[in-house]
PDB file of N, CA and C in Angstrom:
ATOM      1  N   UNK A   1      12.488 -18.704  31.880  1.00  0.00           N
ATOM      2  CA  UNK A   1      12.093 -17.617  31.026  1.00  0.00           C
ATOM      3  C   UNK A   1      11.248 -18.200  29.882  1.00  0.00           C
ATOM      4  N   UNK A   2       9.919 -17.763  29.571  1.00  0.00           N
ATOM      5  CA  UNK A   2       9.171 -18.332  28.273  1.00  0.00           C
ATOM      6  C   UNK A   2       9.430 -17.687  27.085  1.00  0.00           C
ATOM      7  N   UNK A   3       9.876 -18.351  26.413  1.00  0.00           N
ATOM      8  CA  UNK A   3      10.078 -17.923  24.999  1.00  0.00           C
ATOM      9  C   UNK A   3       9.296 -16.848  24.078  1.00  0.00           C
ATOM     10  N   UNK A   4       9.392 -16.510  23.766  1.00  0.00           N
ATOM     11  CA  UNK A   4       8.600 -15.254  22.341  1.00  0.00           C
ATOM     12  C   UNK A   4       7.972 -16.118  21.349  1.00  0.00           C
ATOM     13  N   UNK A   5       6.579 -16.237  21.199  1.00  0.00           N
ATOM     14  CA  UNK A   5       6.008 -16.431  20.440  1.00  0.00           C
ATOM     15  C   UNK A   5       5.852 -15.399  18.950  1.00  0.00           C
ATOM     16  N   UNK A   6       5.689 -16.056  17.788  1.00  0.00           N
ATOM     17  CA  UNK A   6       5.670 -14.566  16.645  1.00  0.00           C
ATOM     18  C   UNK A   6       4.663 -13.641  16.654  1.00  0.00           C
ATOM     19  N   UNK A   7       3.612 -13.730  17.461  1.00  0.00           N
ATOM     20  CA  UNK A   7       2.619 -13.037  17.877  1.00  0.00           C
ATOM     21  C   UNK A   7       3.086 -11.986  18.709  1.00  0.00           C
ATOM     22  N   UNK A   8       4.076 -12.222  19.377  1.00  0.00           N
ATOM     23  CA  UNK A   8       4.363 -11.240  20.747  1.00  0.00           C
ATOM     24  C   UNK A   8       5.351 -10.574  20.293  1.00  0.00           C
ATOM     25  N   UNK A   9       5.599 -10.289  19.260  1.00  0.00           N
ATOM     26  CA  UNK A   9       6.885  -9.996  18.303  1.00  0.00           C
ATOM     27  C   UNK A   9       6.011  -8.669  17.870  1.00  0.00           C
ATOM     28  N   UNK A  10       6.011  -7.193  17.811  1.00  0.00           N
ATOM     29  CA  UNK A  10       5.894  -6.353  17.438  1.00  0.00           C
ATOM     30  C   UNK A  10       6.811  -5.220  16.780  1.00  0.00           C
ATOM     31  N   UNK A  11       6.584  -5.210  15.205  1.00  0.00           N
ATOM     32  CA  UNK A  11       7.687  -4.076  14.655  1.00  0.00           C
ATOM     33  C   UNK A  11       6.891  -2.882  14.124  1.00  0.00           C
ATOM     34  N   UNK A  12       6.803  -2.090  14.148  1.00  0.00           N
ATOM     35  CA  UNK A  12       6.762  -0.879  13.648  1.00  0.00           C
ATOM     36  C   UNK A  12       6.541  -0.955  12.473  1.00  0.00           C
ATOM     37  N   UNK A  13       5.485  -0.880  11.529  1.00  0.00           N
ATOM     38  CA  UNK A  13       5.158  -0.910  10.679  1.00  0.00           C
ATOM     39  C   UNK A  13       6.303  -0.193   9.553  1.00  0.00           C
ATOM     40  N   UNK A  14       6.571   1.068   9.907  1.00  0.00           N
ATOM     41  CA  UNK A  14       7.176   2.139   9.325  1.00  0.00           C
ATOM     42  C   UNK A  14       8.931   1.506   9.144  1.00  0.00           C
ATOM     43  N   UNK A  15       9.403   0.359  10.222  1.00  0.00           N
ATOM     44  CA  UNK A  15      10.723  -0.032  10.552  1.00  0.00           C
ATOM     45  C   UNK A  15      10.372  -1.192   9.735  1.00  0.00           C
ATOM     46  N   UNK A  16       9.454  -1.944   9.618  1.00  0.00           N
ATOM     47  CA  UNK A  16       9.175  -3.005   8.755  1.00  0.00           C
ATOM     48  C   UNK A  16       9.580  -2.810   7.464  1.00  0.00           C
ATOM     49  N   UNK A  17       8.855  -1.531   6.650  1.00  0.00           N
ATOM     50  CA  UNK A  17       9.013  -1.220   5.568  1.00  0.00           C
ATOM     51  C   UNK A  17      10.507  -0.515   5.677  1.00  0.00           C
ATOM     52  N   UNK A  18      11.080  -0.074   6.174  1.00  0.00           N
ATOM     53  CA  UNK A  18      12.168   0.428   6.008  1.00  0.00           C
ATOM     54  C   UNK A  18      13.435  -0.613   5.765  1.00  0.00           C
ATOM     55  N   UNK A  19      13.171  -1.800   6.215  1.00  0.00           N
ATOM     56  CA  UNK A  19      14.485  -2.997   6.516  1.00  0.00           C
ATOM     57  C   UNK A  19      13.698  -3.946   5.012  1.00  0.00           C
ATOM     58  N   UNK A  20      12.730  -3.937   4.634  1.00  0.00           N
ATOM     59  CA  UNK A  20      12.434  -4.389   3.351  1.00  0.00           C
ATOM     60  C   UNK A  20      12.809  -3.417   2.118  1.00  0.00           C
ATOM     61  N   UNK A  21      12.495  -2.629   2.260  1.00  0.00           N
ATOM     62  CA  UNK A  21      13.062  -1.617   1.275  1.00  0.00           C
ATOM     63  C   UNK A  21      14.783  -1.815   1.039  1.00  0.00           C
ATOM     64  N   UNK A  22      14.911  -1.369   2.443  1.00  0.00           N
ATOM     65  CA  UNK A  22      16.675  -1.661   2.625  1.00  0.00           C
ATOM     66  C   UNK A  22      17.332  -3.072   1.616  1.00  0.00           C
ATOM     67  N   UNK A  23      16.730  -4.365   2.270  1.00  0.00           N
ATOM     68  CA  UNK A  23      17.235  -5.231   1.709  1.00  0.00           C
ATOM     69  C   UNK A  23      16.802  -5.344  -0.011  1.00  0.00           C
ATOM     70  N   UNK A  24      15.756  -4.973  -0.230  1.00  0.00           N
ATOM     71  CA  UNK A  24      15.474  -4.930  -1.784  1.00  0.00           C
ATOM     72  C   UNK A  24      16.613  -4.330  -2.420  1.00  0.00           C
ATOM     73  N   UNK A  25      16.767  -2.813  -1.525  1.00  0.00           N
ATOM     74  CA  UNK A  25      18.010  -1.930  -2.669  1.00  0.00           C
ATOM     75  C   UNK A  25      18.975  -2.647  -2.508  1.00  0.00           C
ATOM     76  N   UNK A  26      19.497  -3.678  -1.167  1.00  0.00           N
ATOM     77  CA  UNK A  26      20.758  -3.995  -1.659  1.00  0.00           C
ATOM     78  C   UNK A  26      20.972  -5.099  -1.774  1.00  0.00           C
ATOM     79  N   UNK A  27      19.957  -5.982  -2.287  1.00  0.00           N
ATOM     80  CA  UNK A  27      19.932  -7.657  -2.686  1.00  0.00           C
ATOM     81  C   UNK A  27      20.066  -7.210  -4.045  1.00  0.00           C
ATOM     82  N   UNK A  28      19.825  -5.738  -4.929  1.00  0.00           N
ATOM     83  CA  UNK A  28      19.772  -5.613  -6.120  1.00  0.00           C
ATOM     84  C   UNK A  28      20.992  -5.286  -6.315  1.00  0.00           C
ATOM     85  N   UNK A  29      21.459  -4.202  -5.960  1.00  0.00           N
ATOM     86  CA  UNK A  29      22.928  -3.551  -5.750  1.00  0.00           C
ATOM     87  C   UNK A  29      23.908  -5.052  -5.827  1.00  0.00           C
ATOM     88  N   UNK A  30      24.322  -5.995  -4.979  1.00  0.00           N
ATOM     89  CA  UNK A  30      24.846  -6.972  -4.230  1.00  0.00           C
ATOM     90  C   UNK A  30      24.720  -8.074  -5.894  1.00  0.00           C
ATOM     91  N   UNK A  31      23.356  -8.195  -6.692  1.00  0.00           N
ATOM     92  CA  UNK A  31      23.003  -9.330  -7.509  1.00  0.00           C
ATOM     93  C   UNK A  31      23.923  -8.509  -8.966  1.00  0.00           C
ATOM     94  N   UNK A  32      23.974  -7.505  -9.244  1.00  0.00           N
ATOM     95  CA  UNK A  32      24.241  -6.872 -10.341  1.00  0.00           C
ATOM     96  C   UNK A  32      25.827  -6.567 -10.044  1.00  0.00           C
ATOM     97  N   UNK A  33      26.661  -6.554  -8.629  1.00  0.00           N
ATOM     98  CA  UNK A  33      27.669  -6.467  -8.855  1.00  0.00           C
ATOM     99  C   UNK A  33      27.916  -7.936  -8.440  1.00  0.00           C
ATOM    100  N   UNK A  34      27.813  -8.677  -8.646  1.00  0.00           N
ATOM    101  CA  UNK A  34      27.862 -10.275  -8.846  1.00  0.00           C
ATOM    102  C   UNK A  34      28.406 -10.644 -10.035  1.00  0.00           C
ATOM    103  N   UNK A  35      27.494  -9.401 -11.300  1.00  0.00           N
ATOM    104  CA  UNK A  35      27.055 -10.293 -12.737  1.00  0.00           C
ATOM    105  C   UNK A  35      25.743 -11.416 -12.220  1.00  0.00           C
ATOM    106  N   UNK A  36      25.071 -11.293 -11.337  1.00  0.00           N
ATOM    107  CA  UNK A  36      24.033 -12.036 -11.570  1.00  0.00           C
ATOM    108  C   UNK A  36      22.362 -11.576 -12.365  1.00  0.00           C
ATOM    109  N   UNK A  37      22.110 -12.534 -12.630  1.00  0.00           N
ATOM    110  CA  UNK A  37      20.723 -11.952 -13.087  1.00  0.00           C
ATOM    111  C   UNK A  37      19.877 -12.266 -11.998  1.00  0.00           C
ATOM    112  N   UNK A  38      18.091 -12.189 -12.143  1.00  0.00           N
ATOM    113  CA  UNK A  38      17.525 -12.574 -11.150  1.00  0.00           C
ATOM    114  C   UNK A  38      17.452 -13.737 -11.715  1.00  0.00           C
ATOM    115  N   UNK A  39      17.240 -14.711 -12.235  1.00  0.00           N
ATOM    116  CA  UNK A  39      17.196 -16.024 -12.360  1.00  0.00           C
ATOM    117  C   UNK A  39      18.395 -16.626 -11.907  1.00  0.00           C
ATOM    118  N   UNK A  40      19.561 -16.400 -12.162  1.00  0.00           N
ATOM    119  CA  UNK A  40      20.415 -16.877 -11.470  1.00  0.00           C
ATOM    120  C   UNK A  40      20.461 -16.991  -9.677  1.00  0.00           C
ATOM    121  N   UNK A  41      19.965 -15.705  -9.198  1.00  0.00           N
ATOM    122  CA  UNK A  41      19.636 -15.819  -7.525  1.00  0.00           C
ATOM    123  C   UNK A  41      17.936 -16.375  -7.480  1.00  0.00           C
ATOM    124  N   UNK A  42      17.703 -16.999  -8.745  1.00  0.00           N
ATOM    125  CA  UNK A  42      16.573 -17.767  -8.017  1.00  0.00           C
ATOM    126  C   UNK A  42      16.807 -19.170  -7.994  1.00  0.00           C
ATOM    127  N   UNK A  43      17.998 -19.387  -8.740  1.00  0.00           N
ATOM    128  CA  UNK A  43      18.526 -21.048  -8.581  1.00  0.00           C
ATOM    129  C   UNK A  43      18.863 -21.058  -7.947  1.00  0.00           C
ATOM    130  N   UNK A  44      20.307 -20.466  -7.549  1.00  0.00           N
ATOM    131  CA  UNK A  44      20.972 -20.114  -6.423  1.00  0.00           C
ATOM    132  C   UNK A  44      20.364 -20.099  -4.974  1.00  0.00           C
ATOM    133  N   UNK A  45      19.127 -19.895  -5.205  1.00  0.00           N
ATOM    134  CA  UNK A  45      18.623 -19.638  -3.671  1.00  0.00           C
ATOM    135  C   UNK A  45      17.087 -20.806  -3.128  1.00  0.00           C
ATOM    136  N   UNK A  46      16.928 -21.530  -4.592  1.00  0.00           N
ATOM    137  CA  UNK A  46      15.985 -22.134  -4.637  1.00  0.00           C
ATOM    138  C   UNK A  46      14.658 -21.513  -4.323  1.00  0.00           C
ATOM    139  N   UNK A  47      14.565 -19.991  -4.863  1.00  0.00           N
ATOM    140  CA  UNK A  47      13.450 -19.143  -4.694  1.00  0.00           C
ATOM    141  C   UNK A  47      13.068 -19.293  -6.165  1.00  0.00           C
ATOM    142  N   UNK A  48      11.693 -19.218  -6.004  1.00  0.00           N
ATOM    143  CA  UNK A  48      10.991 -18.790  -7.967  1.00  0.00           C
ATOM    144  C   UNK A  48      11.654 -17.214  -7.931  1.00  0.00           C
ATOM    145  N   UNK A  49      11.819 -17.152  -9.598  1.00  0.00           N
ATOM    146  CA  UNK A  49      12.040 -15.715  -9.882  1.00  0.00           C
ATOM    147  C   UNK A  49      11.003 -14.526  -9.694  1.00  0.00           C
ATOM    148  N   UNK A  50       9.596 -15.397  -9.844  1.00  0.00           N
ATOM    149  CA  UNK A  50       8.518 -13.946  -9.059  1.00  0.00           C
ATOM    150  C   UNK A  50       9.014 -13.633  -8.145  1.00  0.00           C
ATOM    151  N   UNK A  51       9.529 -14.272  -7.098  1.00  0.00           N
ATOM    152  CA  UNK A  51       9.824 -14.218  -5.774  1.00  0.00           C
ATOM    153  C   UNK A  51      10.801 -12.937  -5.367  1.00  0.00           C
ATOM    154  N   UNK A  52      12.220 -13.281  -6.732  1.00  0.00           N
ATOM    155  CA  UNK A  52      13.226 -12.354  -6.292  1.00  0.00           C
ATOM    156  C   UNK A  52      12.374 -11.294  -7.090  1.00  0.00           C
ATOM    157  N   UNK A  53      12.305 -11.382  -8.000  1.00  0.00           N
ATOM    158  CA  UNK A  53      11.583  -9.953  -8.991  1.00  0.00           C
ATOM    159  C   UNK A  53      10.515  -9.596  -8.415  1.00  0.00           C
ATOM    160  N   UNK A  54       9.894 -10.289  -7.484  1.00  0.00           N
ATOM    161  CA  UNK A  54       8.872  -8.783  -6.185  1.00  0.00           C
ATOM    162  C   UNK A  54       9.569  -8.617  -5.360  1.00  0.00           C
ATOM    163  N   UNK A  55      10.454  -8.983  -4.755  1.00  0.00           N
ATOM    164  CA  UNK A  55      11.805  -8.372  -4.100  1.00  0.00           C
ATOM    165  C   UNK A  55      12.420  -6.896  -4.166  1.00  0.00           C
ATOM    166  N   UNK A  56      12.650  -7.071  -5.351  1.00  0.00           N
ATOM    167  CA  UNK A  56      13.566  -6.157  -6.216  1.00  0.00           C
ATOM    168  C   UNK A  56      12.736  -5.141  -6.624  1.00  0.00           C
ATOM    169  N   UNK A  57      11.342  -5.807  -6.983  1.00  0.00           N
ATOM    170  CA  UNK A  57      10.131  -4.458  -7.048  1.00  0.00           C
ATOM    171  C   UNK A  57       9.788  -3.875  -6.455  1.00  0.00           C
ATOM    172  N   UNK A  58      10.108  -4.599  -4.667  1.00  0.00           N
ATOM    173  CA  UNK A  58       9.203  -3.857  -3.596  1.00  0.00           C
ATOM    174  C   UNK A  58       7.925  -4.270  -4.191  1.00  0.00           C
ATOM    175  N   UNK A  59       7.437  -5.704  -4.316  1.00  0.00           N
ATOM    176  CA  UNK A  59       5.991  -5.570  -4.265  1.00  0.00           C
ATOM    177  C   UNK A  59       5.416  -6.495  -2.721  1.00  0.00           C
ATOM    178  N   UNK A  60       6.602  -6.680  -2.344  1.00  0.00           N
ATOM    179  CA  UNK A  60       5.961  -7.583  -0.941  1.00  0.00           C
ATOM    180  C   UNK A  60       5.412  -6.725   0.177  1.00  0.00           C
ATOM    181  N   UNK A  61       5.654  -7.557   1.326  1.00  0.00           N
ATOM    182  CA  UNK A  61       5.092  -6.984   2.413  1.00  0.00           C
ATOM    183  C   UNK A  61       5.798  -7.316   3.715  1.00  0.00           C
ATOM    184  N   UNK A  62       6.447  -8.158   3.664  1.00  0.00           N
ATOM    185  CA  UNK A  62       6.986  -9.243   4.370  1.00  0.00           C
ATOM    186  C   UNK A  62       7.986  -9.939   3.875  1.00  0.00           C
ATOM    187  N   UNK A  63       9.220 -10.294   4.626  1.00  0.00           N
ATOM    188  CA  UNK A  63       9.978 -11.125   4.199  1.00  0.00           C
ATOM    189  C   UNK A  63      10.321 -12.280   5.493  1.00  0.00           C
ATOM    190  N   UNK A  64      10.287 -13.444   5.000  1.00  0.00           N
ATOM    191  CA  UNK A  64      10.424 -14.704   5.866  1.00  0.00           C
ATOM    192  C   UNK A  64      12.226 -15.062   6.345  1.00  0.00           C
ATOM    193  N   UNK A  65      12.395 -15.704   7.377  1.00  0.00           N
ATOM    194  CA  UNK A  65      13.703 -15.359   7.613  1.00  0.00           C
ATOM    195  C   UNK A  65      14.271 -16.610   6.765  1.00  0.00           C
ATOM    196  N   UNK A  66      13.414 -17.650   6.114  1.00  0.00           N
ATOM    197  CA  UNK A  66      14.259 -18.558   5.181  1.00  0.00           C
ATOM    198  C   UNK A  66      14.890 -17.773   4.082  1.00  0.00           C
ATOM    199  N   UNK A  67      13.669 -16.841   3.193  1.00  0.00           N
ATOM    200  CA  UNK A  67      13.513 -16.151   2.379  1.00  0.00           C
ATOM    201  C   UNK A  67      15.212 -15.349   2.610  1.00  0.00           C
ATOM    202  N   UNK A  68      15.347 -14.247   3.456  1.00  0.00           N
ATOM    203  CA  UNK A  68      16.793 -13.698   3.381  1.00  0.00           C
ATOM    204  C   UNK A  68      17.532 -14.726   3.811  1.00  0.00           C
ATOM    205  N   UNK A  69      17.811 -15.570   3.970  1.00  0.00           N
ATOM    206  CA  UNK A  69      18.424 -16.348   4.747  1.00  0.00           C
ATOM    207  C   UNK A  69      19.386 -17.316   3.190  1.00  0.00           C
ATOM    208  N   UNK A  70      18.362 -17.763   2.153  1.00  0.00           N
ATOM    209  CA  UNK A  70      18.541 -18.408   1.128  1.00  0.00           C
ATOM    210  C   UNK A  70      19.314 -17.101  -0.028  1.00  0.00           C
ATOM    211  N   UNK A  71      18.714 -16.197   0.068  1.00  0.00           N
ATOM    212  CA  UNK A  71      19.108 -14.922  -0.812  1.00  0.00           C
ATOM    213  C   UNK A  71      20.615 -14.663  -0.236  1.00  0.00           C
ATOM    214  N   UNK A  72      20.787 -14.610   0.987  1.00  0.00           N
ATOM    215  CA  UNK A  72      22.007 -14.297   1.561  1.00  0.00           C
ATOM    216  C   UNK A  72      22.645 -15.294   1.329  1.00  0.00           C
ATOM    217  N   UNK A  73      22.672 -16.507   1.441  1.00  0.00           N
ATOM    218  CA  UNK A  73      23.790 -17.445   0.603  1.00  0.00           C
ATOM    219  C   UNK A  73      23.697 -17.542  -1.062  1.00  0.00           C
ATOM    220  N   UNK A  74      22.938 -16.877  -1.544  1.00  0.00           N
ATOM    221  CA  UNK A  74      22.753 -17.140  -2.752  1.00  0.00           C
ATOM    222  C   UNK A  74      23.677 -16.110  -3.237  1.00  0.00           C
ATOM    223  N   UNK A  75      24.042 -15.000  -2.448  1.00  0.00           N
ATOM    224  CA  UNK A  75      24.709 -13.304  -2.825  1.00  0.00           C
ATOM    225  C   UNK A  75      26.088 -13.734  -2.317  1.00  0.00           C
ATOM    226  N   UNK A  76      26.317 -14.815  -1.278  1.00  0.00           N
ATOM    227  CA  UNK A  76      27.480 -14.888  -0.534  1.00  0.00           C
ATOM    228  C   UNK A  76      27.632 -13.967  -0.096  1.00  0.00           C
ATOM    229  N   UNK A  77      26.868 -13.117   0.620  1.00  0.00           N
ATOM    230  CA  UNK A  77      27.365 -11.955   2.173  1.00  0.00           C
ATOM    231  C   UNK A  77      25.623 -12.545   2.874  1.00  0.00           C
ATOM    232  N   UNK A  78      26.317 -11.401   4.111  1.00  0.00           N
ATOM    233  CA  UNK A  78      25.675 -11.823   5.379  1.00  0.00           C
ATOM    234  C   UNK A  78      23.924 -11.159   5.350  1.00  0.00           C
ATOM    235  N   UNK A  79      23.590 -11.650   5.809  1.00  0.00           N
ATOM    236  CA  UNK A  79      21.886 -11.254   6.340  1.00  0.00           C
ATOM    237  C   UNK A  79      22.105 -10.095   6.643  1.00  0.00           C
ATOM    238  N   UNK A  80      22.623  -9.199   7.747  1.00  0.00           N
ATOM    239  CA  UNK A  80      22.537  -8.356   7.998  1.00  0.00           C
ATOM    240  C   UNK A  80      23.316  -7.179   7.271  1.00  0.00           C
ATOM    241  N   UNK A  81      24.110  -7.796   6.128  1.00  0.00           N
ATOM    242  CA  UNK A  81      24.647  -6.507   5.419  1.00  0.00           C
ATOM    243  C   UNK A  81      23.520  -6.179   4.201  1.00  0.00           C
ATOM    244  N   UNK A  82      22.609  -7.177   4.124  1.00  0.00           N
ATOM    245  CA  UNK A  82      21.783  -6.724   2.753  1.00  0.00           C
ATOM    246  C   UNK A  82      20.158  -5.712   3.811  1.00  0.00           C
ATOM    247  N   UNK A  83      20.424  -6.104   4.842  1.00  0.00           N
ATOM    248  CA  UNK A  83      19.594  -5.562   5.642  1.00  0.00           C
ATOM    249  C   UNK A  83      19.851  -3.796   6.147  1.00  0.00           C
ATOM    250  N   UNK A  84      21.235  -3.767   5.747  1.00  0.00           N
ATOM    251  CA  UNK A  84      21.795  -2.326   6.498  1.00  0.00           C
ATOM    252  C   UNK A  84      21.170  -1.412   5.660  1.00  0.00           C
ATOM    253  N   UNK A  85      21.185   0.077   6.327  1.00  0.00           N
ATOM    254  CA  UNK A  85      21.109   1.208   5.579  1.00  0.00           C
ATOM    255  C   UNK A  85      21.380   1.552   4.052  1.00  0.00           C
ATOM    256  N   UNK A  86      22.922   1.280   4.707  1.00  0.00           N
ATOM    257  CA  UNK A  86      23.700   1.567   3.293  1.00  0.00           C
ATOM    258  C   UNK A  86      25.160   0.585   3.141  1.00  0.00           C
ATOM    259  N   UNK A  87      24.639  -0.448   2.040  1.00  0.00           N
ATOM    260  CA  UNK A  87      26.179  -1.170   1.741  1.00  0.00           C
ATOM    261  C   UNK A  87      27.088  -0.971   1.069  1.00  0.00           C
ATOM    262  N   UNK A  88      28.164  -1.655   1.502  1.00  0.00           N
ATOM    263  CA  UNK A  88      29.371  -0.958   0.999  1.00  0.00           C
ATOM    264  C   UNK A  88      30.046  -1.929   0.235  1.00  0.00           C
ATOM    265  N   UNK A  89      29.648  -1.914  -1.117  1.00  0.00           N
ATOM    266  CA  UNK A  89      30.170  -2.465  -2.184  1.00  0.00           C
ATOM    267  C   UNK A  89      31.647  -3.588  -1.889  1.00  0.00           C
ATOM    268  N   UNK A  90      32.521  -2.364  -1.280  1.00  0.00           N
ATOM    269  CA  UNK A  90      33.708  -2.624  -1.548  1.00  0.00           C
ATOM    270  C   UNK A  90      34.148  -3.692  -0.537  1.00  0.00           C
ATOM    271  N   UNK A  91      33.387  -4.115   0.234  1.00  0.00           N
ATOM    272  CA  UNK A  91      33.574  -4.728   1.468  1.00  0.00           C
ATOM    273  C   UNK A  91      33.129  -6.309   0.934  1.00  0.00           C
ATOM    274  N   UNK A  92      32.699  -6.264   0.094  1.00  0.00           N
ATOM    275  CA  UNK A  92      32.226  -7.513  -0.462  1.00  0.00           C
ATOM    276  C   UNK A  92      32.877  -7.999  -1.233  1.00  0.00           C
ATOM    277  N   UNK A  93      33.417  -9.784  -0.771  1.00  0.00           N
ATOM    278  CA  UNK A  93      34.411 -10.062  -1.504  1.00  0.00           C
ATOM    279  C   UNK A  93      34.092 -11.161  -2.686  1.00  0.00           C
TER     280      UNK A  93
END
């Protein structure tokens, strides 16, 4: 079987923006019931703070899978819960 190149990888523009949006609202949600600031999840994650603060702005376009990958250990929950619809606070320990 040949592997998937990132070229052959097609998302939906509209699903793109929807799972960035998603994770913005709840990398913010997730950082503030922390007590974190954004500088703190930019040490934490070894991201610059432009980085998280266009995050959080929605000024990107794209997110890299290091990018959630570093944010998600930086929040201590999973990739795919900052990715969901809707998170659930309470589930986060």
């Amino acid at each position: 079987m040949a592997r998937l190149k990132p070229e052959d990888i097609v998302i939906e523009d509209l699903e793109l923006k929807r799972i960035i949006s998603n994770f913005s609202i709840n990398m913010e949600l997730v950082r503030k019931y922390r007590g974190y600031t954004q500088l703190d999840v930019a040490k934490k994650s070894n991201l610059s703070l432009t980085t998280i603060a266009d995050i959080e702005q929605r000024r990107i376009k794209d997110l890299r899978v290091g990018t959630i990958t570093a944010i998600s250990k930086a929040l201590n929950v999973s990739p795919l819960m900052l990715q969901s619809k809707k998170i659930d606070l309470k589930k986060i320990k």
